[in-house]
C-alpha atoms as a PDB file:
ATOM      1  CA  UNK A   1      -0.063  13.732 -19.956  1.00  0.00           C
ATOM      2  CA  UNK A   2       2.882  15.444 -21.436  1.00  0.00           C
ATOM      3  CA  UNK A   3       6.810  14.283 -21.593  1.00  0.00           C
ATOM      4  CA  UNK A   4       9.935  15.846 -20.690  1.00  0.00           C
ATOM      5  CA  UNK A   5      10.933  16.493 -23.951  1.00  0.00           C
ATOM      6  CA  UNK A   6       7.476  18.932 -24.371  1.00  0.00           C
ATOM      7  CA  UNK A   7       8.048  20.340 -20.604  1.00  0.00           C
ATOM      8  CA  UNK A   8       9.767  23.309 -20.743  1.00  0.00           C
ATOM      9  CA  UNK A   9      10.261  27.154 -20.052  1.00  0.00           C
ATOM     10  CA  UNK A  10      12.031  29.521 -22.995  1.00  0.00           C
ATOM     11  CA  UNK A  11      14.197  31.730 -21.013  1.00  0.00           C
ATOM     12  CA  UNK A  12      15.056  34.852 -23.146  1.00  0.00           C
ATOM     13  CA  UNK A  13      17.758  36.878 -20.661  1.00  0.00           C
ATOM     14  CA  UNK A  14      17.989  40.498 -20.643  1.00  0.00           C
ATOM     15  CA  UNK A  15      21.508  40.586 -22.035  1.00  0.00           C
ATOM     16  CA  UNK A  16      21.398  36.947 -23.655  1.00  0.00           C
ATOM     17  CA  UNK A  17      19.254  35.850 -26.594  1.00  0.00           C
ATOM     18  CA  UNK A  18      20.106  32.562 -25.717  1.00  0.00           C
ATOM     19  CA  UNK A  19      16.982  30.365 -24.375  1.00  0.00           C
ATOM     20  CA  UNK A  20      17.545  28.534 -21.548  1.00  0.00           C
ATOM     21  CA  UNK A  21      15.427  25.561 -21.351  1.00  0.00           C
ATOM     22  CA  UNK A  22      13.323  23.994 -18.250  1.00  0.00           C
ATOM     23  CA  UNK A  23      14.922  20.733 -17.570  1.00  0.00           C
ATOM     24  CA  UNK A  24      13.968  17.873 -16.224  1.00  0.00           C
ATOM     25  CA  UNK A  25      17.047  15.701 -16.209  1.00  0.00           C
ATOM     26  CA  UNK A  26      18.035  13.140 -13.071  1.00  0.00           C
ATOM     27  CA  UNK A  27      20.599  14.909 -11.155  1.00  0.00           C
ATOM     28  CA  UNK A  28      23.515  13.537  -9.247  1.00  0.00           C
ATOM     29  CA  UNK A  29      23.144  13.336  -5.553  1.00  0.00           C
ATOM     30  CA  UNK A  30      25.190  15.826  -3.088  1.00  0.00           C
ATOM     31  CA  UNK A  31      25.458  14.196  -0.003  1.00  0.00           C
ATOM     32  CA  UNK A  32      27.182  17.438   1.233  1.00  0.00           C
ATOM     33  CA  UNK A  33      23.698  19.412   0.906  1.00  0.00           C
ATOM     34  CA  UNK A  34      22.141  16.729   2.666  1.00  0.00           C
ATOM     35  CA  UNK A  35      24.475  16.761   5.719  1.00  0.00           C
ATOM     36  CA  UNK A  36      24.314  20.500   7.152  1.00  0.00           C
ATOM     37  CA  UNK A  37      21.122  20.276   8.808  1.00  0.00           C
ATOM     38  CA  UNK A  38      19.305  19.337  12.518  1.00  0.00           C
ATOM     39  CA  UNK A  39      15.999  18.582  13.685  1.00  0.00           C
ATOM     40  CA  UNK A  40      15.123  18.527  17.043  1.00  0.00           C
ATOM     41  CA  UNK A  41      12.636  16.010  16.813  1.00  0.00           C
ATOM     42  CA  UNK A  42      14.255  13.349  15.219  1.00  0.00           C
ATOM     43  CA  UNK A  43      17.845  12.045  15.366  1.00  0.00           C
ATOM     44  CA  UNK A  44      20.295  13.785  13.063  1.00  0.00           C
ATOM     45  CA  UNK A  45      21.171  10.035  11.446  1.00  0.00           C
ATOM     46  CA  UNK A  46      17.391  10.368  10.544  1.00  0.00           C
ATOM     47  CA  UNK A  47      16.729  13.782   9.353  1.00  0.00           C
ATOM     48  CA  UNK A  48      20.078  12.815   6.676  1.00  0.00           C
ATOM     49  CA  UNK A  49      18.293   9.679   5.607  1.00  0.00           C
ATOM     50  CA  UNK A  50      15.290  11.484   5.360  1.00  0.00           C
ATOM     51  CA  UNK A  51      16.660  14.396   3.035  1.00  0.00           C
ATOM     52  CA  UNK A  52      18.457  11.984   1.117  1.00  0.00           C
ATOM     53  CA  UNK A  53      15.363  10.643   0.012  1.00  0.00           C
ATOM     54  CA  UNK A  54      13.495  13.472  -0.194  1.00  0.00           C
ATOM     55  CA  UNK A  55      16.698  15.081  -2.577  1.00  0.00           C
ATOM     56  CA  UNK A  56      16.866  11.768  -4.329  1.00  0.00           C
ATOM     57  CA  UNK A  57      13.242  11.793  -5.840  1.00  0.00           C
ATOM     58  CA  UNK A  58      13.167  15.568  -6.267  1.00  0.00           C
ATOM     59  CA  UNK A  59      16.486  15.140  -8.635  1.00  0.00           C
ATOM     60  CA  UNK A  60      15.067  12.327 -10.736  1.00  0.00           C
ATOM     61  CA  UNK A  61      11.117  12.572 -10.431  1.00  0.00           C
ATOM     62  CA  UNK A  62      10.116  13.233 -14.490  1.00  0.00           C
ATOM     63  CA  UNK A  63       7.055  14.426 -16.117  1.00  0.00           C
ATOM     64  CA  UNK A  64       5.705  10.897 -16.912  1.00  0.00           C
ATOM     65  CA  UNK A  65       5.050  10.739 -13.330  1.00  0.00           C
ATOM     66  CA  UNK A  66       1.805  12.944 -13.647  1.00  0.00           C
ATOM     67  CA  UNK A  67       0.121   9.896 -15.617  1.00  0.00           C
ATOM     68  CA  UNK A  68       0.628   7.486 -13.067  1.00  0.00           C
ATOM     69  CA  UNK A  69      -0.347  10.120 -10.036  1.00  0.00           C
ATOM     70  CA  UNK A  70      -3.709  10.822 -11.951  1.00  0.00           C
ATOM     71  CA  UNK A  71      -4.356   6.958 -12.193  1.00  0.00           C
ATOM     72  CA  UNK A  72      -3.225   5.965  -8.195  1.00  0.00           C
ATOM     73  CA  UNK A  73      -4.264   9.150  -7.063  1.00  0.00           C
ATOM     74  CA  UNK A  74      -7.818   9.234  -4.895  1.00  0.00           C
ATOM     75  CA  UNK A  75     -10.287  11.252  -7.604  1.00  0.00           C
ATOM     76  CA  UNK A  76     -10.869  14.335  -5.403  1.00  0.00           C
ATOM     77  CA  UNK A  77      -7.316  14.999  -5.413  1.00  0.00           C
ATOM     78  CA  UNK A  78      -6.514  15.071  -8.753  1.00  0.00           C
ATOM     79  CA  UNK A  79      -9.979  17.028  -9.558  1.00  0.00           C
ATOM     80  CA  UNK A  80      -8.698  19.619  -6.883  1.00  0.00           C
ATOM     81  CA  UNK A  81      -4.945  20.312  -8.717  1.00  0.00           C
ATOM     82  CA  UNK A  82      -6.731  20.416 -11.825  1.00  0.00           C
ATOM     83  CA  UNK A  83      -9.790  22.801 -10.394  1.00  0.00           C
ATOM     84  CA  UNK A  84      -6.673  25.087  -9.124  1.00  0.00           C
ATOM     85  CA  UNK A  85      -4.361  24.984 -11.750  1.00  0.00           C
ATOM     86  CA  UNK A  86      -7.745  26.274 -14.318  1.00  0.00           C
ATOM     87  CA  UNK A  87      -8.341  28.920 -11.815  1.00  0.00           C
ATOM     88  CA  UNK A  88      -4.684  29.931 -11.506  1.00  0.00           C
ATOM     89  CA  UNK A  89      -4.545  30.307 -15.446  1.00  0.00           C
ATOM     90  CA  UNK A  90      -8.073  31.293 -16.660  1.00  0.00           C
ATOM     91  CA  UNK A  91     -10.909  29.432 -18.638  1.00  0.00           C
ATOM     92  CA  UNK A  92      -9.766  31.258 -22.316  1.00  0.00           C
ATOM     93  CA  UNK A  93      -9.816  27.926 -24.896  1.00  0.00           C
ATOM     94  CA  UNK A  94      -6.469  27.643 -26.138  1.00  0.00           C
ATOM     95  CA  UNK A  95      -7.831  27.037 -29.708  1.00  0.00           C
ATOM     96  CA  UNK A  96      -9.323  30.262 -29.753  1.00  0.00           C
ATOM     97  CA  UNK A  97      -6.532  32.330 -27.862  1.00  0.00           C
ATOM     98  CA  UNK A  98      -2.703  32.207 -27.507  1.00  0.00           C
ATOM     99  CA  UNK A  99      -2.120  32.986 -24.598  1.00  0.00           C
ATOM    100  CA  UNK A 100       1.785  34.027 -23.098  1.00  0.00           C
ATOM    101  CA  UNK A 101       3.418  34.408 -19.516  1.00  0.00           C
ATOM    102  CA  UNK A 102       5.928  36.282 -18.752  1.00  0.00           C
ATOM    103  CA  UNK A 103       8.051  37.220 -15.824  1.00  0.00           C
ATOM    104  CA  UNK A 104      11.706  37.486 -14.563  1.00  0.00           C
ATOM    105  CA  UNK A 105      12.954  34.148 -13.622  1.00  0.00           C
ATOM    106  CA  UNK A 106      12.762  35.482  -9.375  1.00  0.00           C
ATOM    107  CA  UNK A 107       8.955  35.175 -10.088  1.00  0.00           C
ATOM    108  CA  UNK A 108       8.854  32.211 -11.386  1.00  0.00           C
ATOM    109  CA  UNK A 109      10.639  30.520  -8.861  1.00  0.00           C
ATOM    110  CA  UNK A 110       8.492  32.156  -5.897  1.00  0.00           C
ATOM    111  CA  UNK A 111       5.379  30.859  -8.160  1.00  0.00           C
ATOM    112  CA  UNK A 112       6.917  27.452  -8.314  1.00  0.00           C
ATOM    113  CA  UNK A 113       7.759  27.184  -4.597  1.00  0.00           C
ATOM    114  CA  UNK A 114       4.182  28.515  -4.116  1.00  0.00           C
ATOM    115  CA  UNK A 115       2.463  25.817  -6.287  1.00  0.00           C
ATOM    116  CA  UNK A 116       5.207  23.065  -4.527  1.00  0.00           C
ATOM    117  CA  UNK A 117       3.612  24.187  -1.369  1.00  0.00           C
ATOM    118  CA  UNK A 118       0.153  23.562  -2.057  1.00  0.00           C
ATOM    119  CA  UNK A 119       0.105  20.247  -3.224  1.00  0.00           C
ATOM    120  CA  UNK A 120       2.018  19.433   0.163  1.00  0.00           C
ATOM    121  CA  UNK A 121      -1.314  21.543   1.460  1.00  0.00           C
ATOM    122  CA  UNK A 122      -3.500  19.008  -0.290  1.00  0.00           C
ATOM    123  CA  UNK A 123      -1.756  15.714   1.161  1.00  0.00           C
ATOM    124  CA  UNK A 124      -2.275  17.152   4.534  1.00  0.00           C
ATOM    125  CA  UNK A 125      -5.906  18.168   4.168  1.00  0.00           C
ATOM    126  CA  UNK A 126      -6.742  15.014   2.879  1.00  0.00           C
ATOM    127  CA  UNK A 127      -5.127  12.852   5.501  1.00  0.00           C
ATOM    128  CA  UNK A 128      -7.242  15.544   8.366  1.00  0.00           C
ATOM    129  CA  UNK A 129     -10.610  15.018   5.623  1.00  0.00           C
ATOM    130  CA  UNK A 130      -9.709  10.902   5.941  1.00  0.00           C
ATOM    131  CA  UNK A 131      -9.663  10.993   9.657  1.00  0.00           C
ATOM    132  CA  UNK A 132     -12.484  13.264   9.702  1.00  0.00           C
ATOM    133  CA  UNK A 133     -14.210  10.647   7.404  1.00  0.00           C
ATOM    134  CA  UNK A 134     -13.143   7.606   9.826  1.00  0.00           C
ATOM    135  CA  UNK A 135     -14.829   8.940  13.219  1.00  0.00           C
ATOM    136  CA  UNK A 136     -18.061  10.039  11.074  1.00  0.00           C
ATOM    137  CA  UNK A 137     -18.001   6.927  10.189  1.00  0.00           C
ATOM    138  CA  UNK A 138     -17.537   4.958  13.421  1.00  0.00           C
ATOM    139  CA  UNK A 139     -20.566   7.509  14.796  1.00  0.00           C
ATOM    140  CA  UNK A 140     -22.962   6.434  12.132  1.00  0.00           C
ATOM    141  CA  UNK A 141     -26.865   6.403  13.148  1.00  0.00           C
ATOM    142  CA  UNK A 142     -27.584   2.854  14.355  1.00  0.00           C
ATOM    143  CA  UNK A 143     -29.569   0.817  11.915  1.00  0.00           C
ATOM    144  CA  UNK A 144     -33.050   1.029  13.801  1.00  0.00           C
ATOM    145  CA  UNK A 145     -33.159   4.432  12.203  1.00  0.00           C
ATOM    146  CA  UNK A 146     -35.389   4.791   9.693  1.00  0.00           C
ATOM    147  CA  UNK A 147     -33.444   5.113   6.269  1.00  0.00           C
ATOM    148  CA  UNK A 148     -34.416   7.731   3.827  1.00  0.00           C
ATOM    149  CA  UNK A 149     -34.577   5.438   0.897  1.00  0.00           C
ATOM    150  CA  UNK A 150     -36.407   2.776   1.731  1.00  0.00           C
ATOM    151  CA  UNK A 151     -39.075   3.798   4.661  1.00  0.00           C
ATOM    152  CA  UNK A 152     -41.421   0.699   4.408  1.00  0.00           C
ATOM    153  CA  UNK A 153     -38.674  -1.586   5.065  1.00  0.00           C
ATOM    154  CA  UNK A 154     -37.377  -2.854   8.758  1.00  0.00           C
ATOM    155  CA  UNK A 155     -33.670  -2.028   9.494  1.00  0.00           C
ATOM    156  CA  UNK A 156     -31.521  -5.392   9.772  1.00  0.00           C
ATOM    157  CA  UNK A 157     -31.825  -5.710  13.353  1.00  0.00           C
ATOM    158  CA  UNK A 158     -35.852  -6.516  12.988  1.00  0.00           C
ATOM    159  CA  UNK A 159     -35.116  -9.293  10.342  1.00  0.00           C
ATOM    160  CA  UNK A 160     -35.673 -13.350  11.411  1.00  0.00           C
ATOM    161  CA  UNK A 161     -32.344 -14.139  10.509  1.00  0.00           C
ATOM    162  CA  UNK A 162     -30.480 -16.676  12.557  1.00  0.00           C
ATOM    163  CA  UNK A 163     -26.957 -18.276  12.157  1.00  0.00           C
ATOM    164  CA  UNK A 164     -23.691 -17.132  11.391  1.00  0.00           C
ATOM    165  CA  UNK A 165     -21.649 -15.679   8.468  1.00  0.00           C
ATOM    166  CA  UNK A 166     -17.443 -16.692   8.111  1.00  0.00           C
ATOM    167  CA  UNK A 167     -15.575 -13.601   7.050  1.00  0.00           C
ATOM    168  CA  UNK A 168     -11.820 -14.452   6.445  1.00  0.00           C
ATOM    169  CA  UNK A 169      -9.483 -12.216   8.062  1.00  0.00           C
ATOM    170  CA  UNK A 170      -6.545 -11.616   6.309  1.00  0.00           C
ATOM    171  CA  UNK A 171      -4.295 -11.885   9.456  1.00  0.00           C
ATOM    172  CA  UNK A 172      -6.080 -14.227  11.802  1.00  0.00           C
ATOM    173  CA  UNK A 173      -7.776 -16.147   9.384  1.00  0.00           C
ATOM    174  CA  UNK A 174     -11.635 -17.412   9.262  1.00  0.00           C
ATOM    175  CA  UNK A 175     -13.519 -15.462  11.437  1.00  0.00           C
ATOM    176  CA  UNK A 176     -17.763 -15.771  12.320  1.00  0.00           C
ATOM    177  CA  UNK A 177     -19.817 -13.211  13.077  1.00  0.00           C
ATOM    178  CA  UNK A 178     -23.809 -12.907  13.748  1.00  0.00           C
ATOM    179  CA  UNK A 179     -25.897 -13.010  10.458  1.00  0.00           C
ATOM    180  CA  UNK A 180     -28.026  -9.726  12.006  1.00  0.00           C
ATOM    181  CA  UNK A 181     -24.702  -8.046  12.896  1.00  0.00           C
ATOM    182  CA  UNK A 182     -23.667  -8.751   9.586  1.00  0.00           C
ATOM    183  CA  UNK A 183     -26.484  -7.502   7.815  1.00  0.00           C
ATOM    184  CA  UNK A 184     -26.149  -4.080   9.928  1.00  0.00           C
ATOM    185  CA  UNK A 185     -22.198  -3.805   8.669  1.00  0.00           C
ATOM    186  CA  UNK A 186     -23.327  -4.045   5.351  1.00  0.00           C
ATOM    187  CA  UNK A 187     -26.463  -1.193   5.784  1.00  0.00           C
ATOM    188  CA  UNK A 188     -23.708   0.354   7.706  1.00  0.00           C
ATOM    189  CA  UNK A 189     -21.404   0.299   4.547  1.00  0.00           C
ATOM    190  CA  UNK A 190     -23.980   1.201   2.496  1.00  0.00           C
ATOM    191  CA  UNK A 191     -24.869   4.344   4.171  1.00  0.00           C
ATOM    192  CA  UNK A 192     -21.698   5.585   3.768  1.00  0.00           C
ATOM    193  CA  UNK A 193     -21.566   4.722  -0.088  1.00  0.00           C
ATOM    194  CA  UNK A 194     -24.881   6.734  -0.192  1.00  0.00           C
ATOM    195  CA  UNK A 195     -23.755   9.644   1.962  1.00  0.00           C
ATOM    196  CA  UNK A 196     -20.253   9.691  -0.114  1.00  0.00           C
ATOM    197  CA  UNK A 197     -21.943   9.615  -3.498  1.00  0.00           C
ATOM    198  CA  UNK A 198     -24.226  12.466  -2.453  1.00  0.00           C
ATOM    199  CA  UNK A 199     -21.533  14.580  -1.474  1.00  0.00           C
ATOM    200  CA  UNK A 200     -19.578  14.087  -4.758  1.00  0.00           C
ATOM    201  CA  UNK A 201     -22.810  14.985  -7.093  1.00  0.00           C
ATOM    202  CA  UNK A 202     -23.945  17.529  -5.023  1.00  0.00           C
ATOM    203  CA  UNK A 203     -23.351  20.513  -7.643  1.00  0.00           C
ATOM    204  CA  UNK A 204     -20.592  18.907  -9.109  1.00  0.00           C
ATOM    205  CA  UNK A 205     -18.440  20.196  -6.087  1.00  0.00           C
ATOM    206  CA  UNK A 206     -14.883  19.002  -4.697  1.00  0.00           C
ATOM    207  CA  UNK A 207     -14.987  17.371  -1.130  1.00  0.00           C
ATOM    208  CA  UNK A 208     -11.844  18.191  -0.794  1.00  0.00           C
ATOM    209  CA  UNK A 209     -11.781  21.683  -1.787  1.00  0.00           C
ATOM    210  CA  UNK A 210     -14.908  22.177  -0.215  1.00  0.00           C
ATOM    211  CA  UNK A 211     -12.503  21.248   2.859  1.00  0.00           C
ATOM    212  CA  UNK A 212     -10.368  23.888   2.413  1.00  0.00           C
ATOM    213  CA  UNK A 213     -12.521  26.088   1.985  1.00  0.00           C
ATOM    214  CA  UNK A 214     -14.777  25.586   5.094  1.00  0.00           C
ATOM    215  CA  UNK A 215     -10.668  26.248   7.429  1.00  0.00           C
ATOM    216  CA  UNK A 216     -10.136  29.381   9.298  1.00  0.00           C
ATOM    217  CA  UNK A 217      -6.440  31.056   8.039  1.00  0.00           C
ATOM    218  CA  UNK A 218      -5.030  29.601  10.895  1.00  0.00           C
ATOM    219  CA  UNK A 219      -6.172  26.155  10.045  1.00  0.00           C
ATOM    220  CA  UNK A 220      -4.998  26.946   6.769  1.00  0.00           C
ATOM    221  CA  UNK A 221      -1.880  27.605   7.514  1.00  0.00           C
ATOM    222  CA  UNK A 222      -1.322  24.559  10.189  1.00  0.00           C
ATOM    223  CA  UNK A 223      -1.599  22.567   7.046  1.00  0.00           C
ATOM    224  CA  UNK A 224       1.917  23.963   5.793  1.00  0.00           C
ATOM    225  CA  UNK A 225       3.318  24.524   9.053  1.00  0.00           C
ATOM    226  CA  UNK A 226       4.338  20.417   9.107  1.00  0.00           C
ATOM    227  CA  UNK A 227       7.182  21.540   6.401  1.00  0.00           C
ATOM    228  CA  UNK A 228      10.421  21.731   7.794  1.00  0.00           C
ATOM    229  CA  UNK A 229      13.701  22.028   6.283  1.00  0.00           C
ATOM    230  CA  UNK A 230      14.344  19.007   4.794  1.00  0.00           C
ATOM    231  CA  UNK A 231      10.770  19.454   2.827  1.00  0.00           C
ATOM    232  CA  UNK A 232      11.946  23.234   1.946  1.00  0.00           C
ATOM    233  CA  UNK A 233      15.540  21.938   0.824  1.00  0.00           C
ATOM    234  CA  UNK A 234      14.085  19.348  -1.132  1.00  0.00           C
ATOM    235  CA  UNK A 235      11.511  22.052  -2.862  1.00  0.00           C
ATOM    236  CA  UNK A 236      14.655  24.409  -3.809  1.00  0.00           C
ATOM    237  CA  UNK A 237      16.422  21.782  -4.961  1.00  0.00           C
ATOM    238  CA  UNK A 238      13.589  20.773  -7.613  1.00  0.00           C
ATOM    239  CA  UNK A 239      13.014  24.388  -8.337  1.00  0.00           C
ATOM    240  CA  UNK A 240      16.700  24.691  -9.602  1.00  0.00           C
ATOM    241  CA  UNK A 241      16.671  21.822 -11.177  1.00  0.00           C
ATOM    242  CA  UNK A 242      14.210  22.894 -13.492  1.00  0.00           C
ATOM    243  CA  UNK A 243      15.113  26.923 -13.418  1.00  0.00           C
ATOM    244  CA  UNK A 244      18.822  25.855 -14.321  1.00  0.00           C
ATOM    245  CA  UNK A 245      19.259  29.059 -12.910  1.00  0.00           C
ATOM    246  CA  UNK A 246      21.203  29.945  -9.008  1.00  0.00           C
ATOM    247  CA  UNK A 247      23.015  33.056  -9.639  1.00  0.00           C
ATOM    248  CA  UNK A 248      21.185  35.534  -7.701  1.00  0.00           C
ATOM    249  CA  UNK A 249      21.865  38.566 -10.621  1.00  0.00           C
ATOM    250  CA  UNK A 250      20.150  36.281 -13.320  1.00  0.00           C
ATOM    251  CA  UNK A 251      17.040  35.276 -11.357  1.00  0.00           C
ATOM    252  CA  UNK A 252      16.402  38.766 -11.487  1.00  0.00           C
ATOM    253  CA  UNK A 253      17.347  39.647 -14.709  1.00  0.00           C
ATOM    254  CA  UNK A 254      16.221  36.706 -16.941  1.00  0.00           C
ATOM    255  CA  UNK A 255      12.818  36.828 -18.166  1.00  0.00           C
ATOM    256  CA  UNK A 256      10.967  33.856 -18.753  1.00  0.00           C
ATOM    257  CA  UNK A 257       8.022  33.305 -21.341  1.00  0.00           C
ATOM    258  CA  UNK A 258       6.168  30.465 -22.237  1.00  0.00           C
ATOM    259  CA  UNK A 259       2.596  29.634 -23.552  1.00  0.00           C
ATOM    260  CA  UNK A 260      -0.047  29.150 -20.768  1.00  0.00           C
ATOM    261  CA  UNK A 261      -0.947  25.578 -21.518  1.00  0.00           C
ATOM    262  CA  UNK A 262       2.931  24.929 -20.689  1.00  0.00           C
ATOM    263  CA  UNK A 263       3.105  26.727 -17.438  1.00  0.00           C
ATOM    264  CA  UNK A 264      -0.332  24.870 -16.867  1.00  0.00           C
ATOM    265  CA  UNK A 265       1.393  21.545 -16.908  1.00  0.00           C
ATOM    266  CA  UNK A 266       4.113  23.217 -14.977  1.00  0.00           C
ATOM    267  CA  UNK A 267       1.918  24.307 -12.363  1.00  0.00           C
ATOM    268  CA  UNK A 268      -0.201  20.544 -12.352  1.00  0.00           C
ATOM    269  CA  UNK A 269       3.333  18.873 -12.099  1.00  0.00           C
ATOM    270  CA  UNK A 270       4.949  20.953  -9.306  1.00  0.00           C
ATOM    271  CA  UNK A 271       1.431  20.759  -7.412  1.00  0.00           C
ATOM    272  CA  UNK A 272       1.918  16.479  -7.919  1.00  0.00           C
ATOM    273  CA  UNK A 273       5.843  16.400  -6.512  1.00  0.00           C
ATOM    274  CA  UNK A 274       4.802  19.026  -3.592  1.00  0.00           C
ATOM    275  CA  UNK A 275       1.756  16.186  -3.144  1.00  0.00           C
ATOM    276  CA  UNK A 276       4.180  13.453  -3.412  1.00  0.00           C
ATOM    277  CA  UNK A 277       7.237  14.765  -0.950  1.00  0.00           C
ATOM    278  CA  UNK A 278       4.480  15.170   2.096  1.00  0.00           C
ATOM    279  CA  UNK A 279       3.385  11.687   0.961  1.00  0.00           C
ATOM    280  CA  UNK A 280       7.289  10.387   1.741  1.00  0.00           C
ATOM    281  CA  UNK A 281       7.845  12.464   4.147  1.00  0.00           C
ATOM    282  CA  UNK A 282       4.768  10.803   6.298  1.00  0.00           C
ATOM    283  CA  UNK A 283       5.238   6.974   4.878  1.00  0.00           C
ATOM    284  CA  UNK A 284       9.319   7.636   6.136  1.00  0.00           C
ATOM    285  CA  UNK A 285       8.568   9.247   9.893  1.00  0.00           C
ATOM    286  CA  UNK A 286       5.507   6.087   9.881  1.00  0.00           C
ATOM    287  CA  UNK A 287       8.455   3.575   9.555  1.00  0.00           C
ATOM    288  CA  UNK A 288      10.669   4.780  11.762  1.00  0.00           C
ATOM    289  CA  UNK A 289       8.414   4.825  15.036  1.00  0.00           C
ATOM    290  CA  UNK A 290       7.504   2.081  13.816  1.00  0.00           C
ATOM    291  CA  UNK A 291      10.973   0.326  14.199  1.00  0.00           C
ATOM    292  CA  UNK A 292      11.497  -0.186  10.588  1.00  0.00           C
ATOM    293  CA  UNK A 293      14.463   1.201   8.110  1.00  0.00           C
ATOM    294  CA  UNK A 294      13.241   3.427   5.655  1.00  0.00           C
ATOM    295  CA  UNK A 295      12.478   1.651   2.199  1.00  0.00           C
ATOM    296  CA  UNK A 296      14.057   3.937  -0.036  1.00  0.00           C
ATOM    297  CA  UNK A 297      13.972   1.696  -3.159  1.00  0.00           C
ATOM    298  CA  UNK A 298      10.484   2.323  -2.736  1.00  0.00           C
ATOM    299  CA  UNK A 299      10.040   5.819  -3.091  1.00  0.00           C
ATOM    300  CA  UNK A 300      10.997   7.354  -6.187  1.00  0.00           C
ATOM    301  CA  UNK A 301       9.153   8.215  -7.970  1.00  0.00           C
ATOM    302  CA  UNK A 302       7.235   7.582  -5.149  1.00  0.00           C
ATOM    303  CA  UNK A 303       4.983   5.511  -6.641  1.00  0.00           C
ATOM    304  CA  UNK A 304       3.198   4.267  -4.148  1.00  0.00           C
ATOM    305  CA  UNK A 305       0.895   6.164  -3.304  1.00  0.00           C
END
């Protein structure tokens, strides 16, 4: 999608012609950031290793990253960044128009904390939309109801079948069930497909934005409210690794510029490593009630999605 040679904010300051560029170099790790902190919820041997790994990916996550997100990614979620980042910039072609941003370098960093913050909004609407999904799906209609697409024919449970199917379970191995009860799974199944497909053509709209939209603020806001410090130290840490910039006089003296269809893959980026630190932030609280050490070989850049 774009690489970290091409990703990149010209800083002009105020008193500097210099241009300080948006980097997105590995950092080394400072344990000493990563040790000042408590949670009451968790032990404070956990909420370290948890920050460390939350630091660690946001100091080497790069660019190229994007490209495998949009190919692991579920569909909805990467139509959703991209449906906000095109309404956070405009629709003006860029062949037609040149477009330029600019802003004091304070801005940009609220706008890039902003951005972090809603893709860690999107994780945790789609894991509610999931769950939502799941019990709609355990409640589906049983199979004696007539089905919209095919009235003349008898649900499974009115078919002369007799005998038994063997399913092989993963864990237990070879497993039989009733041909009929097998034949209603699969309707089952298949009136979900129908009911899923429906709601992604249905006007070309997002499921999961559709989500968001349908939340009262307070909903909204419970989405976010999950974040604690170690998420919030981990976002300012990315955010000044790509600013370059901490002293407080320069953030609000620098001005930043840069072409729209930059900060556009700015914006899609931050909105996939906000995504991505929910995403091992949940996998790393799974595994320890769960009894297990956190992986951490496994999560930058946290490819596993």
């Amino acid at each position: 999608m774009c690489s970290s040679s091409s990703l990149y904010v010209a800083t002009k300051r105020t008193f500097n012609r210099g241009k300080l560029r948006l980097r997105a170099e590995s950092q080394p790790h400072d344990s000493s950031q990563s040790s000042n902190s408590t949670d009451s919820q968790l032990p404070t041997d956990s909420v370290r290793s948890r920050r460390e790994i939350l630091l660690e990916y946001v100091k080497n996550v790069q660019p190229e990253f994007m490209e495998l997100f949009v190919k692991r990614a579920p569909q909805q979620v990467v139509d959703a960044m991209r449906q906000t980042v095109t309404n956070m910039m405009g629709t003006l072609p860029p062949q037609f128009f040149a477009v330029t941003v600019t802003t004091v370098a304070e801005n940009l960093a609220q706008l890039m904390y902003s951005v972090l913050m809603t893709g860690y909004m999107f994780r945790n609407a789609q894991y509610r939309l999931e769950l939502q999904q799941s019990l709609d799906q355990v409640a589906l209609p049983d199979t004696s109801q007539e089905r919209k697409d095919a009235p003349d024919y008898a649900p499974g449970t009115q078919k002369k079948v007799t005998g038994e199917v063997i399913r092989w379970n993963k864990v237990s191995g070879p497993e039989k069930i009733d041909a009929i009860k097998y034949i209603e799974l699969l309707e089952a199944e298949v009136e979900e497909l129908n009911r899923q497909v429906e709601r992604i053509s249905a006007n070309g709209s997002n499921e999961l934005l559709d989500y968001l939209k349908s939340l009262e603020p307070q909903n909204l806001k419970d989405l976010t409210s999950s974040a604690g410090e170690d998420v919030v130290v981990a976002m300012n840490t990315f955010i000044k690794r790509l600013l370059a910039v901490s002293d407080p006089s320069q953030m609000k003296t620098s001005v930043t510029e840069t072409s729209a269809p930059e900060l556009a893959k700015l914006l899609y980026w931050l909105m996939v490593v906000g995504y991505s630190i929910r995403n091992i932030e949940v996998r790393f609280d799974m595994e320890r009630v769960l009894g297990g050490p956190p992986k951490r070989q496994e999560l930058p850049p946290a490819e596993n999605l």
